[in-house]
C-alpha atoms as a PDB file:
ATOM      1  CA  UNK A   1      64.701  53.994 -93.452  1.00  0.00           C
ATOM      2  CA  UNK A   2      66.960  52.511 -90.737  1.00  0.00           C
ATOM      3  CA  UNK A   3      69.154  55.749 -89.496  1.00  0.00           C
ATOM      4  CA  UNK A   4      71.834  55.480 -86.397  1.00  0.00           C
ATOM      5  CA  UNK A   5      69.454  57.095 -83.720  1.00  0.00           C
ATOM      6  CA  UNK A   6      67.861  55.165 -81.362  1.00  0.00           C
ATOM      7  CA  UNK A   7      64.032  54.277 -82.028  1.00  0.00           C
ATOM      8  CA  UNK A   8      61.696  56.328 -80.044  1.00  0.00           C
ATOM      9  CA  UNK A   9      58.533  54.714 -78.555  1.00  0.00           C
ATOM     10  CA  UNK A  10      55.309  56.160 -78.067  1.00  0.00           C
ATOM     11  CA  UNK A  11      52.134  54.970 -76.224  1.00  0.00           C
ATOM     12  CA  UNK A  12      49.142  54.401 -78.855  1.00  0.00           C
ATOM     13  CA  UNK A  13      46.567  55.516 -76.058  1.00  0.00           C
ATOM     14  CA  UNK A  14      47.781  58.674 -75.112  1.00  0.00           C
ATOM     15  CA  UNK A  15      50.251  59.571 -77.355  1.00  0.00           C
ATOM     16  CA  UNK A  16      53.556  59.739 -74.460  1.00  0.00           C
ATOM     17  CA  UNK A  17      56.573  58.757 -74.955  1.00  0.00           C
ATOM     18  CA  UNK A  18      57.791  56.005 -73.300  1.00  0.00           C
ATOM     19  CA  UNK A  19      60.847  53.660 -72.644  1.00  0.00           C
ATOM     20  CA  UNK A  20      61.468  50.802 -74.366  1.00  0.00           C
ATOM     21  CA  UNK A  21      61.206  47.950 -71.506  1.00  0.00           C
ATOM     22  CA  UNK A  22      58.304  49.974 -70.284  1.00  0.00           C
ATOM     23  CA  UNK A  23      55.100  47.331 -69.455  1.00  0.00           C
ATOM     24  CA  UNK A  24      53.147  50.112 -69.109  1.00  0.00           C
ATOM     25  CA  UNK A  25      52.508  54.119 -69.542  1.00  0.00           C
ATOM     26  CA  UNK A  26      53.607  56.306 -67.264  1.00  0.00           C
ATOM     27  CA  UNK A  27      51.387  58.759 -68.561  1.00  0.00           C
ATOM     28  CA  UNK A  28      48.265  56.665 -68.660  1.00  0.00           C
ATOM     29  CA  UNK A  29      48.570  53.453 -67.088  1.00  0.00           C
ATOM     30  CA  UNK A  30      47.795  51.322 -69.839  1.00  0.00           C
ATOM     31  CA  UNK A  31      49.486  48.087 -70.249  1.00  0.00           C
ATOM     32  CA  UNK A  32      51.698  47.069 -73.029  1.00  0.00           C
ATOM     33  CA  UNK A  33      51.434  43.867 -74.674  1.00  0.00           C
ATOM     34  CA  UNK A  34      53.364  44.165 -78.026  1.00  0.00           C
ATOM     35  CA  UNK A  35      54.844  47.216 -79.801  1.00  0.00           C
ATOM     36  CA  UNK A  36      52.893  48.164 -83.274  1.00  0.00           C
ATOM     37  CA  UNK A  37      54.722  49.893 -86.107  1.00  0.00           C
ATOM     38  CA  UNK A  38      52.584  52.727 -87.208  1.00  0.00           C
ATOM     39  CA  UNK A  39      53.581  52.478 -91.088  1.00  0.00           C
ATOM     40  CA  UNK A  40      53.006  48.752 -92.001  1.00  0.00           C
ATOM     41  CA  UNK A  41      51.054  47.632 -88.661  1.00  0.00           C
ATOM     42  CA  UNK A  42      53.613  44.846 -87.418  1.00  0.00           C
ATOM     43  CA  UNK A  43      53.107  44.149 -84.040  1.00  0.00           C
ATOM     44  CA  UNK A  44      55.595  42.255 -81.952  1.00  0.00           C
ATOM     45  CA  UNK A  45      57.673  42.425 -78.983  1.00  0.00           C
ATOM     46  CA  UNK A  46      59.964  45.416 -78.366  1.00  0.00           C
ATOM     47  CA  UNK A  47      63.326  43.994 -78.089  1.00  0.00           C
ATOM     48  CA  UNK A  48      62.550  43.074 -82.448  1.00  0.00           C
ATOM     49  CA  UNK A  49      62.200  46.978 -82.729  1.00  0.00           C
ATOM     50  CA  UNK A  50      65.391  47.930 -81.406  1.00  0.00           C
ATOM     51  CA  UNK A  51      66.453  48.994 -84.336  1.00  0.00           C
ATOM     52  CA  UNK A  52      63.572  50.022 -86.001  1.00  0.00           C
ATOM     53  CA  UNK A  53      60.727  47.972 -87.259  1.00  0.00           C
ATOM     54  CA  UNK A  54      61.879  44.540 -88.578  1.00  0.00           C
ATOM     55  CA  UNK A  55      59.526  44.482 -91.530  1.00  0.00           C
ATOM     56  CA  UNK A  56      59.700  47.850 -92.710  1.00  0.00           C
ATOM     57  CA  UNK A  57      62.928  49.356 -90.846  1.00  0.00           C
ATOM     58  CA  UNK A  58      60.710  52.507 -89.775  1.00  0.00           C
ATOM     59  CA  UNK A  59      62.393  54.522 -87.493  1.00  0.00           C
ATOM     60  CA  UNK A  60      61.241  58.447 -86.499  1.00  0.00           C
ATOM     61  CA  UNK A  61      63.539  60.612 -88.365  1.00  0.00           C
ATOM     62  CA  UNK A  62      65.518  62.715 -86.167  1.00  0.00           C
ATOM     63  CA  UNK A  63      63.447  65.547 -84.736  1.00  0.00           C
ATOM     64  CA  UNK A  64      59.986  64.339 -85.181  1.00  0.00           C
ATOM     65  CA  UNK A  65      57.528  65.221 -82.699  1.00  0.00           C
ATOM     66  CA  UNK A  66      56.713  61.287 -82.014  1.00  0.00           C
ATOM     67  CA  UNK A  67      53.327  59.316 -82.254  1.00  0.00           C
ATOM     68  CA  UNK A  68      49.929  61.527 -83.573  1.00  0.00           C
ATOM     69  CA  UNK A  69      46.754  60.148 -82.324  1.00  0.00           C
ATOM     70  CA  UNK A  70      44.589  59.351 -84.525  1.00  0.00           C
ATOM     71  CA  UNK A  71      42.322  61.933 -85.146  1.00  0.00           C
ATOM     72  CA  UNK A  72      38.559  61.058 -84.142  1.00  0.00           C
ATOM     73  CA  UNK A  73      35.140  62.082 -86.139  1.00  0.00           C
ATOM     74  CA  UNK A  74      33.717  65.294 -85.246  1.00  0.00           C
ATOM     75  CA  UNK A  75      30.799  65.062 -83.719  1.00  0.00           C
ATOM     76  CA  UNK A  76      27.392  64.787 -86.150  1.00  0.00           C
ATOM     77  CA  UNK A  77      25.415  67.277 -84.202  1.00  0.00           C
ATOM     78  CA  UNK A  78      22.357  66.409 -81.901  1.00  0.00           C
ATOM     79  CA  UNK A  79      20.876  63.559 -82.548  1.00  0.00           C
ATOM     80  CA  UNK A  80      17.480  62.742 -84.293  1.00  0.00           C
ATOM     81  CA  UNK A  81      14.097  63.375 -82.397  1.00  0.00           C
ATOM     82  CA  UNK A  82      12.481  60.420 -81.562  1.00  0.00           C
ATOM     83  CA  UNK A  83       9.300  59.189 -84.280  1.00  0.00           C
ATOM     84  CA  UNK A  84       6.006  60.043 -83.014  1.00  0.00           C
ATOM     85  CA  UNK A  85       4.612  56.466 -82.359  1.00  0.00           C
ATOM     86  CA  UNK A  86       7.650  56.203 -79.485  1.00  0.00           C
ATOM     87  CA  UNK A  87       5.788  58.985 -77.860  1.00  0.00           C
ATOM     88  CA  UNK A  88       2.389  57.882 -78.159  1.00  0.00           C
ATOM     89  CA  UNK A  89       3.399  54.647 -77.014  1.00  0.00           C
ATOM     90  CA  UNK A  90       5.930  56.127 -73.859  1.00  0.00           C
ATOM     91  CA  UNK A  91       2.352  58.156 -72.842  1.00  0.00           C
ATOM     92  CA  UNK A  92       0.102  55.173 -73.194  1.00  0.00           C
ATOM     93  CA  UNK A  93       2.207  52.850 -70.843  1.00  0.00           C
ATOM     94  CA  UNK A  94       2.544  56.021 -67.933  1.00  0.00           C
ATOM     95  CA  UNK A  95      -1.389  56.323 -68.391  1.00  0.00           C
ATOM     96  CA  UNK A  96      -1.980  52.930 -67.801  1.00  0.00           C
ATOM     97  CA  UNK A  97       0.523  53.053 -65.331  1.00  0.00           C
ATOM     98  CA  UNK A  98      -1.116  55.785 -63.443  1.00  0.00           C
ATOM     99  CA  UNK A  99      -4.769  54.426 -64.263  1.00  0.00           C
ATOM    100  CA  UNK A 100      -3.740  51.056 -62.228  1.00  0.00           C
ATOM    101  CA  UNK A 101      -2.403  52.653 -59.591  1.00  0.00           C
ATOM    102  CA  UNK A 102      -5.222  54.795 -59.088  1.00  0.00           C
ATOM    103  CA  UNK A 103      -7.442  51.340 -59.260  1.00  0.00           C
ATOM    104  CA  UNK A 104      -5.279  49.767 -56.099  1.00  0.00           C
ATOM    105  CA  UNK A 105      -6.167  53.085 -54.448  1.00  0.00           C
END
């Protein structure tokens, strides 16, 4: 899919775009240390994607918005109380706890 525009390049942290002899985001700060195609995965350095992706020939069509984070999990909802023995054991210890210090007293 090689077309005549110029490859755009996008920073996989945060998602700006960036320059191509960038060593790091402007946006974020994060270093560069290879450029990764986001269709087959080939990573390498970014004067090999000047025209594209050398495996694949990706290239963003004209007009596309750029890079999409990945999208993360949503979140599982509150995690699971804790079994009863972890209680019975957390009140035990500050018993004892408070039993030996009572003892130095």
């Amino acid at each position: 899919m090689k077309s005549g525009k110029a490859p755009r390049f996008f920073c996989e942290h945060c998602g700006a775009e960036v320059g191509k002899d960038e060593r790091s985001c402007p946006e974020c700060g994060r270093f560069f240390s290879a450029v990764r195609c986001p269709r087959c995965g080939f990573s390498g350095a970014a004067g090999k994607f000047s025209a594209g992706c050398p495996v694949c020939g990706y290239s963003l069509p004209p007009g596309d918005a750029g890079y999409e984070l990945p999208r993360s999990r949503p979140a599982s909802g509150p995690a699971a109380p804790l079994p009863l023995w972890t209680w019975i054991v957390a009140i035990a210890a500050l018993a004892a706890a408070i039993a030996g210090l009572f003892s130095i007293l």
